[in-house]
Protein backbone atom coordinates (compact mmCIF):
# COMPACT_ATOMS: atom_id res chain seq x y z
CA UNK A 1 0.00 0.00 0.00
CA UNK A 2 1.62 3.43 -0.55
CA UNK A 3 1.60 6.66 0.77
CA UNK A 4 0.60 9.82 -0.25
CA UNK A 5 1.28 13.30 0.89
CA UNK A 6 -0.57 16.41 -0.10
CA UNK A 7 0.68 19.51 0.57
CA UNK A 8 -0.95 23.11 0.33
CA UNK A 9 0.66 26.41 1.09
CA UNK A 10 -2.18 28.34 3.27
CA UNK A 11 -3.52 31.73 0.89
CA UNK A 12 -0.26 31.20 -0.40
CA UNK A 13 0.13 34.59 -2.67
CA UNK A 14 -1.79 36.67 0.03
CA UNK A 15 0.60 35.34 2.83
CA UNK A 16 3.79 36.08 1.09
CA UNK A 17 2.63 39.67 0.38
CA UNK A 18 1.86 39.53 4.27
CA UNK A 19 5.28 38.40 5.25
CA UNK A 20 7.11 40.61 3.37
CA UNK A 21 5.38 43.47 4.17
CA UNK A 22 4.75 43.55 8.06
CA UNK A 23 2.25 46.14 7.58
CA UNK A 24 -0.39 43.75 5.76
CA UNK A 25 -0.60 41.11 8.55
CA UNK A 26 -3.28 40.74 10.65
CA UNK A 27 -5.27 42.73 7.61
CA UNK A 28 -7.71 41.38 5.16
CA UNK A 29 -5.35 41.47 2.06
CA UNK A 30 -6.66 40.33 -1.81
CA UNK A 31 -3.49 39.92 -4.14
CA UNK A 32 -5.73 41.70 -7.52
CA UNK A 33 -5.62 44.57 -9.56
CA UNK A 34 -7.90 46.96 -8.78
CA UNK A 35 -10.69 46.77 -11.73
CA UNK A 36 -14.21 46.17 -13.48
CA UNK A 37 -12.26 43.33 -15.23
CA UNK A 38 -10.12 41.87 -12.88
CA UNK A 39 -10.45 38.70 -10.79
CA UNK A 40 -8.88 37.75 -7.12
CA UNK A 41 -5.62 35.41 -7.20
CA UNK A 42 -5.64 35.45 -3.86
CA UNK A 43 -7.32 36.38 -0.22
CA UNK A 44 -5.66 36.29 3.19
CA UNK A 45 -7.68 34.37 6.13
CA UNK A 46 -8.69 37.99 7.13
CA UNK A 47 -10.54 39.18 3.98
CA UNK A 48 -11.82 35.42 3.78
CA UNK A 49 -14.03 35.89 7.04
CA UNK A 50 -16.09 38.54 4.64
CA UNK A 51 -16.96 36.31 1.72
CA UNK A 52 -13.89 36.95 -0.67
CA UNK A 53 -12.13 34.23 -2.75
CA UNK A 54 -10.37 33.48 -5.46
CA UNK A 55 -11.24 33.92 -8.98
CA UNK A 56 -14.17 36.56 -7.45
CA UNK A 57 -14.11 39.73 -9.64
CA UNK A 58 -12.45 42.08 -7.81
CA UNK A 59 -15.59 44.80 -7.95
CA UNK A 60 -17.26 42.71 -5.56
CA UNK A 61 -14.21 41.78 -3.21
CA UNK A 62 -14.24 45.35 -2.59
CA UNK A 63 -18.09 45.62 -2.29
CA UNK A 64 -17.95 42.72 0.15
CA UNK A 65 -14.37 44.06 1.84
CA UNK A 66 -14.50 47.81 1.65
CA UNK A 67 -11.46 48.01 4.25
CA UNK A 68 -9.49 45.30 2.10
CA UNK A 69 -6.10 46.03 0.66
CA UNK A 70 -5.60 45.48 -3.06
CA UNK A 71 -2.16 44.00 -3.54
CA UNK A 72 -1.03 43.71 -7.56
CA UNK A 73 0.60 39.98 -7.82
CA UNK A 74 3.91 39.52 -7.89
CA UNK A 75 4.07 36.03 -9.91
CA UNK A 76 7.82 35.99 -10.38
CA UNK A 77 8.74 36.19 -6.41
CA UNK A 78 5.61 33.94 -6.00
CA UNK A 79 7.23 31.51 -8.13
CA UNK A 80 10.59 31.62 -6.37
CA UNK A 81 9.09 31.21 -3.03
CA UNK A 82 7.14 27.97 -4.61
CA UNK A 83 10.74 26.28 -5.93
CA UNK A 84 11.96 27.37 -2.49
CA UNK A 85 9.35 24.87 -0.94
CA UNK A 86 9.65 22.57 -3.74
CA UNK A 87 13.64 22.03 -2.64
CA UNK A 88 12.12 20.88 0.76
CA UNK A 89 9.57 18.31 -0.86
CA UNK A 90 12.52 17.04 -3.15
CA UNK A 91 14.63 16.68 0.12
CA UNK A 92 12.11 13.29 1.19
CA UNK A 93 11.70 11.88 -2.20
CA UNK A 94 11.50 12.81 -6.14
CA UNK A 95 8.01 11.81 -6.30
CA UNK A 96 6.64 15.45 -6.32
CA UNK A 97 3.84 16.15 -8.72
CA UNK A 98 3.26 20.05 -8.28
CA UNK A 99 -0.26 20.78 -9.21
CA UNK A 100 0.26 24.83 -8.86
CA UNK A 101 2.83 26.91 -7.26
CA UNK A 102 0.71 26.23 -4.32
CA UNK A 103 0.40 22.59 -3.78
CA UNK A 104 1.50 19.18 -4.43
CA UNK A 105 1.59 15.56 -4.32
CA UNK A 106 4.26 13.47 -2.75
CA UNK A 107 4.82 9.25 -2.69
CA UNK A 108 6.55 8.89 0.16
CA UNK A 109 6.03 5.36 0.34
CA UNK A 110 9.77 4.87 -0.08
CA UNK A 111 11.30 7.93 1.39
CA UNK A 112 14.83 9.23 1.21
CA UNK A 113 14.85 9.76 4.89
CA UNK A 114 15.01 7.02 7.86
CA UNK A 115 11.22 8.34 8.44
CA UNK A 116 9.04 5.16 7.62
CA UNK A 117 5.53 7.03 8.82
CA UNK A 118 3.92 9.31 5.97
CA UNK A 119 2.75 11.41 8.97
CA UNK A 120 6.32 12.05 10.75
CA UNK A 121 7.49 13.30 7.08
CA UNK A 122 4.14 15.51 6.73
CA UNK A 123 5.50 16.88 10.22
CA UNK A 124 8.76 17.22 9.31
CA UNK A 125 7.86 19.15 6.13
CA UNK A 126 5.34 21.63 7.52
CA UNK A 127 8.22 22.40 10.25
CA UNK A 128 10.70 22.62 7.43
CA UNK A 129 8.42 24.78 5.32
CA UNK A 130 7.76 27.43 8.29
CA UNK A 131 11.39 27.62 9.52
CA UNK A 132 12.81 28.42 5.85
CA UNK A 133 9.94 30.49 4.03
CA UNK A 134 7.92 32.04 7.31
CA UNK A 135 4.59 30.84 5.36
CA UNK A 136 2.68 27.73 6.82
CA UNK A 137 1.36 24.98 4.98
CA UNK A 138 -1.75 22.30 5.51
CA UNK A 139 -0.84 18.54 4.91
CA UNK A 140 -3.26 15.47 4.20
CA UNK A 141 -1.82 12.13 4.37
CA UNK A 142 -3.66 9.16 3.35
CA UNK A 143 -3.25 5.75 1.11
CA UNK A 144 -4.54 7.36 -1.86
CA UNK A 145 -3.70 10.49 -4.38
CA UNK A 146 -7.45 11.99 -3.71
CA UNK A 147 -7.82 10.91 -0.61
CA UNK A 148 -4.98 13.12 0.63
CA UNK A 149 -6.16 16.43 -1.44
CA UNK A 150 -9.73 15.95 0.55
CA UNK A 151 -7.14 15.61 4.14
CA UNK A 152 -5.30 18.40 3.33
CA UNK A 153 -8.50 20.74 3.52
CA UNK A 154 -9.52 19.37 6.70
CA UNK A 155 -8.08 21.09 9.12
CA UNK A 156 -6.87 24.49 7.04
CA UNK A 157 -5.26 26.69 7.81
CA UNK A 158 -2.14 25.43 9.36
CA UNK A 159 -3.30 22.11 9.85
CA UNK A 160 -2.54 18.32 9.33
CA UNK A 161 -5.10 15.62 9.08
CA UNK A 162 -4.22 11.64 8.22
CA UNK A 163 -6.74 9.27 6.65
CA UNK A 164 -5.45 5.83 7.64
CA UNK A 165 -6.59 2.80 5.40
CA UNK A 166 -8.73 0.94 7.70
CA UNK A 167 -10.28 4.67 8.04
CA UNK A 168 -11.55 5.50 4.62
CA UNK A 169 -14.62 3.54 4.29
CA UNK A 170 -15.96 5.43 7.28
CA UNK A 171 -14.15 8.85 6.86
CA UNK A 172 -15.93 8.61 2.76
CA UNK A 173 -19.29 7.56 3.50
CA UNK A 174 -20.59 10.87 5.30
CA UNK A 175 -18.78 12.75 3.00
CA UNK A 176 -20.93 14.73 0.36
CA UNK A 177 -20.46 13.06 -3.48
CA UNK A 178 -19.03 16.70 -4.05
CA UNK A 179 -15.69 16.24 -2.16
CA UNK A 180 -14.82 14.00 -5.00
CA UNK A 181 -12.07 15.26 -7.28
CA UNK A 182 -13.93 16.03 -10.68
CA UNK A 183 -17.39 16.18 -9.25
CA UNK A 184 -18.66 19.53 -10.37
CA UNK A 185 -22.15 21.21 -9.86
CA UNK A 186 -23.26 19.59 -13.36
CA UNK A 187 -22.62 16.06 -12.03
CA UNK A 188 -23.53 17.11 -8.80
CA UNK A 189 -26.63 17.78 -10.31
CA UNK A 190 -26.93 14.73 -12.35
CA UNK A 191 -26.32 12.45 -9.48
CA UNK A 192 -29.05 14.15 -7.19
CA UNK A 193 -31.34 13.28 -10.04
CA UNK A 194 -30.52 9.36 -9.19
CA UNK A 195 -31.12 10.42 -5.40
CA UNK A 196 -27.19 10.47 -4.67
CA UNK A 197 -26.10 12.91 -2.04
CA UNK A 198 -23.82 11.54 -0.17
CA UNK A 199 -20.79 9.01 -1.16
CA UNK A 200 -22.10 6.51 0.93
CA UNK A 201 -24.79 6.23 -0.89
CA UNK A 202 -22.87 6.57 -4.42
CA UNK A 203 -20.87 4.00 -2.62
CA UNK A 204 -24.60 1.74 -3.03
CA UNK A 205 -25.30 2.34 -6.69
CA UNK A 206 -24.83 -0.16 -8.98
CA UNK A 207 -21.48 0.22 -10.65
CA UNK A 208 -22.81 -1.45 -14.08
CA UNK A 209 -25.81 1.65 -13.39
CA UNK A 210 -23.80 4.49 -13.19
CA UNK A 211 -21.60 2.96 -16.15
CA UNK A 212 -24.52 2.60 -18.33
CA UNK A 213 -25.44 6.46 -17.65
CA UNK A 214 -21.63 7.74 -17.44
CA UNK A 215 -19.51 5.55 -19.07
CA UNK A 216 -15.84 4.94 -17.76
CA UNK A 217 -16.46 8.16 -15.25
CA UNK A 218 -19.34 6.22 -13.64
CA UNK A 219 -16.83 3.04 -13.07
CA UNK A 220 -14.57 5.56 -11.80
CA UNK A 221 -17.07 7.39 -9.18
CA UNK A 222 -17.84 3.94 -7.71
CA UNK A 223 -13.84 3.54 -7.43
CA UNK A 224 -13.62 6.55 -5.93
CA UNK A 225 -16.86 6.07 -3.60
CA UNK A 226 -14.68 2.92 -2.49
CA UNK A 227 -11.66 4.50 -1.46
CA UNK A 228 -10.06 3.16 -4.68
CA UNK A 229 -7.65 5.44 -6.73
CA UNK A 230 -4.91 3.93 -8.79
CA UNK A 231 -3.45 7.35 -9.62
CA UNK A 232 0.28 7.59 -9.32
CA UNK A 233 2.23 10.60 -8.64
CA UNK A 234 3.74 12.11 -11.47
CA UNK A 235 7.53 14.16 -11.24
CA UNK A 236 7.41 16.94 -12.31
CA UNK A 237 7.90 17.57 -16.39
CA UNK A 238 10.35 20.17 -17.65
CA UNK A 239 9.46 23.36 -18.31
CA UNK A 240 7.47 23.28 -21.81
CA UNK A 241 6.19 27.04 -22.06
CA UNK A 242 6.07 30.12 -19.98
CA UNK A 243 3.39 33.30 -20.85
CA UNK A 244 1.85 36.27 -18.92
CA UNK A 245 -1.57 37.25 -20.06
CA UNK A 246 -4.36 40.27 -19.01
CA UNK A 247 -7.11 42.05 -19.59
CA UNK A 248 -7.84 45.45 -20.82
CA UNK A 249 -9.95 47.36 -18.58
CA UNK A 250 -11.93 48.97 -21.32
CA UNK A 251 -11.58 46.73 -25.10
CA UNK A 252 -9.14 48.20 -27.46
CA UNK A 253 -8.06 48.04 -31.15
CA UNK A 254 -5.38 46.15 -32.38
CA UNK A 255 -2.71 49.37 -32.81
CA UNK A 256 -2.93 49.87 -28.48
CA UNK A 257 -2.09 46.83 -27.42
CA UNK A 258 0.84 47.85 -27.72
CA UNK A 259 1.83 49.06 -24.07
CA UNK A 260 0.22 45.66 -22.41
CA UNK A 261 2.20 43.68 -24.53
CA UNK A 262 5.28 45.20 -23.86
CA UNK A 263 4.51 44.64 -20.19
CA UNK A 264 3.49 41.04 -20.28
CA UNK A 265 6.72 40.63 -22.58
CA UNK A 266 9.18 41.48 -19.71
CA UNK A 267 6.95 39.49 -17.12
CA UNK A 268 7.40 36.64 -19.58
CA UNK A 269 10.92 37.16 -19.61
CA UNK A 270 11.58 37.36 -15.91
CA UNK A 271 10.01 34.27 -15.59
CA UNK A 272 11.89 32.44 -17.89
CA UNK A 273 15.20 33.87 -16.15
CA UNK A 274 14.19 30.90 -13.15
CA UNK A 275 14.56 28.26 -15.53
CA UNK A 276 17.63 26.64 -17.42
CA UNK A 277 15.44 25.77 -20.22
CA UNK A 278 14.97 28.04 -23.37
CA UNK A 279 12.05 29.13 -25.22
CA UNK A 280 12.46 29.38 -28.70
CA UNK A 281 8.82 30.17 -30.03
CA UNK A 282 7.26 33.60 -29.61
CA UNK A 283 3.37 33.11 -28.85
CA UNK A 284 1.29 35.72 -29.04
CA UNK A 285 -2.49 35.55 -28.06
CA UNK A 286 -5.40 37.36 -28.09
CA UNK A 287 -9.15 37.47 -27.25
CA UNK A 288 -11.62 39.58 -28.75
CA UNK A 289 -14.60 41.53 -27.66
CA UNK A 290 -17.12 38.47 -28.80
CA UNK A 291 -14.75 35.79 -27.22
CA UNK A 292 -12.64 35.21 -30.10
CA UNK A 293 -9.17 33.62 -29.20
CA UNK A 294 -6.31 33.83 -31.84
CA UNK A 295 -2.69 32.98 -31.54
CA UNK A 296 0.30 33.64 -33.97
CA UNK A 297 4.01 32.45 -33.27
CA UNK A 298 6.73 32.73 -34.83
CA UNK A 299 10.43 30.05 -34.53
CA UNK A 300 12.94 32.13 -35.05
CA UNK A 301 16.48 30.81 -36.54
CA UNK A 302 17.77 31.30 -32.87
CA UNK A 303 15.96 31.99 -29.54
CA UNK A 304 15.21 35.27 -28.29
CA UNK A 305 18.27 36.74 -26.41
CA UNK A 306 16.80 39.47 -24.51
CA UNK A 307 13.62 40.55 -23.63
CA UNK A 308 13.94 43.46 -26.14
CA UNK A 309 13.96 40.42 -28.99
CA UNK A 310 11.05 38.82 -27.46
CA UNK A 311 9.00 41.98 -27.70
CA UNK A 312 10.31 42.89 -30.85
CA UNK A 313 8.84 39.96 -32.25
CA UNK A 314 5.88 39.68 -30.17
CA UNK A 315 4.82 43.57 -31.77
CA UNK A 316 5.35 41.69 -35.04
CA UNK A 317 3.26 39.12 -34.82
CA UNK A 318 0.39 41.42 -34.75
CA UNK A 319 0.94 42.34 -38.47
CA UNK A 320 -0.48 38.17 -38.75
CA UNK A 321 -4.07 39.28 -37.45
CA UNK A 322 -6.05 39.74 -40.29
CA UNK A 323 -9.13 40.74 -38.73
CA UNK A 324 -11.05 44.51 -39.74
CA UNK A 325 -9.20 47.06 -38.26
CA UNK A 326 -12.67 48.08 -36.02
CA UNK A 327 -12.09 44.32 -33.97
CA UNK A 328 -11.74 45.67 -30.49
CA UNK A 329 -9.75 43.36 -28.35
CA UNK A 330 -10.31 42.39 -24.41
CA UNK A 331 -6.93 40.13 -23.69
CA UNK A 332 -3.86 39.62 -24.73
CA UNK A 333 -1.07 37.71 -24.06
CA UNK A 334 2.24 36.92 -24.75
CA UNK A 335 4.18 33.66 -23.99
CA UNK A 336 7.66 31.52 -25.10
CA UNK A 337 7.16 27.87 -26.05
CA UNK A 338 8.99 25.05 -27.56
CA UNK A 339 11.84 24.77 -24.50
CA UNK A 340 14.76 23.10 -24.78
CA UNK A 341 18.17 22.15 -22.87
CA UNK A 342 20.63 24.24 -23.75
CA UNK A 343 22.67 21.91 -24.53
CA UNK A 344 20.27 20.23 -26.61
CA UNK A 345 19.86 20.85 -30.51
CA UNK A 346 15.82 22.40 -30.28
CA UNK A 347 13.65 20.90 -33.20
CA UNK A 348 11.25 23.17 -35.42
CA UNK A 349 7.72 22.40 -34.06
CA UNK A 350 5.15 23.15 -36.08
CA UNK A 351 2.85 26.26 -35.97
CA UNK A 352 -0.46 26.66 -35.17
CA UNK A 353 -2.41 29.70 -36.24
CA UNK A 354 -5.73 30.09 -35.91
């Protein structure tokens, strides 16, 4: 049987703005730009006692929060902070599948420590995680990948809960069906149709039922209502493409993009600085005022050297969009694809424009 760690960095961007800035703690902080348009990455526990979370516009996490402080993200120091705690994961084993600078998945079932018990290593890591970075971080440990994303939730913030194996069948069956991974307010729906609330009693259904209605997904809910999840924890993959996107607060035409993308250009850049990988395709996207999304790259002979190069080329793949000139535009982006080792010799990858 193997174990599985999951760990999650509490209001991870919100508490690093707090701990580098002494004069945000204890305050209800949302990491946003200010904005009609814009959305929440982030809310400290403080502004989270008024109703604000992520992905909330941030209009209304300043309707809800009127004493909140707006915080722009910082993704680049977020980032370093996250490979910071990713070094400590690494230190217990290489099986560390990040799902987001925030969390991740560990097999610890053969750790690189003398620590045989999942739960001494979760310990050992949250310790390891406040000592080095001054942020805190929940941990769920449990005999299965989904198992210890539900445990990890438990006891947030700060907290550490462990599912052992002879206690999932009665730690699932009060549980409603959606704590499972995948189970949205569409299936949610569906399955209160068949009089399914609560996994216990998806736990009941007839497998060959819900397979008949759902197909493989319905085999898999009944896996999952069992405590049975054959996922495996998978190492991270090198870096394959880095890109900074936003919104326009008001849509534009194509000939003003021009400041946004120089900005997104240099974020792009800085992020690619905290990888030894290099990007050798120039993406440039962009969303128009009815939804529209269009990219155009361009593979240079070599990659770009400088973030002056990227932007250069970035600017030029505008003359590609062949749209009227009275298409007003609501995002764009700007991004670097097609990595490779240095030392490697990069292959032309093929382009896709649409």
């Amino acid at each position: 049987m193997r174990k599985f760690i999951h760990i999650d960095m509490d209001a991870f961007y919100a508490s690093v703005e707090q701990r580098d800035d002494p004069s945000l703690r204890g305050r209800p902080v949302v990491v946003a730009w200010r904005g009609a348009r814009s959305v929440v990455c982030a809310a400290s526990y403080e502004a989270r006692t008024f109703g604000v979370r992520s992905a909330m516009p941030a209009a209304r996490a300043e309707r809800l929060c009127p004493d909140a402080v707006f915080v722009p993200p910082d993704f680049v120091r977020y980032k370093a902070v996250s490979n910071q705690v990713r070094g400590i994961l690494l230190r217990q084993t290489d099986l560390v599948e990040p799902l987001s600078l925030d969390e991740a998945y560990l097999d610890v079932t053969e750790p690189k420590s003398n620590l045989s018990s999942a739960t001494a290593i979760a310990k050992l890591l949250r310790a390891q995680i406040r000592e080095e970075t001054g942020l805190t971080a929940s941990a769920g440990v449990a005999p299965a990948k989904f198992l210890a994303k539900i445990a990890s939730d438990w006891r947030k913030p700060d907290g550490l809960f462990v599912i052992r194996p002879e206690e999932v069948d009665a730690f699932l069956a009060p549980l409603p069906v959606a704590r499972i991974h995948g189970v949205g307010k569409v299936m949610d729906g569906k399955l209160a149709a068949l009089g399914i609330r609560m996994v216990g009693e998806l736990r009941a259904f007839d497998v060959h039922a819900l397979e008949a209605r759902f197909g493989r997904y319905g085999r898999r809910l009944s896996e999952l209502a069992h405590g049975i999840d054959r996922g495996e924890v998978k190492p991270d993959r090198p870096t394959q493409s880095i890109s900074a996107e936003d919104t326009f607060a008001s849509d534009v035409p194509l000939s003003a993009t021009e400041p946004m993308i120089r900005e997104l250009a240099a974020k792009t850049w800085a992020a690619t600085q905290r990888t030894e990988r290099v990007g050798r395709t120039v993406v440039l996207k962009l969303k128009t005022r009815e939804f529209r999304v269009l990219t155009r790259s361009r593979t240079p002979d070599s990659a770009p050297r400088s973030v002056g190069e990227l932007t250069t080329i970035a600017l030029d793949l505008r003359t590609q969009v062949n749209l009227p000139a009275t298409t007003l535009y609501r995002l764009v982006g700007v991004g670097l694809s097609n990595f490779f080792d240095p030392d490697d010799t990069p292959v032309q990858s093929a382009l896709f424009n649409s």
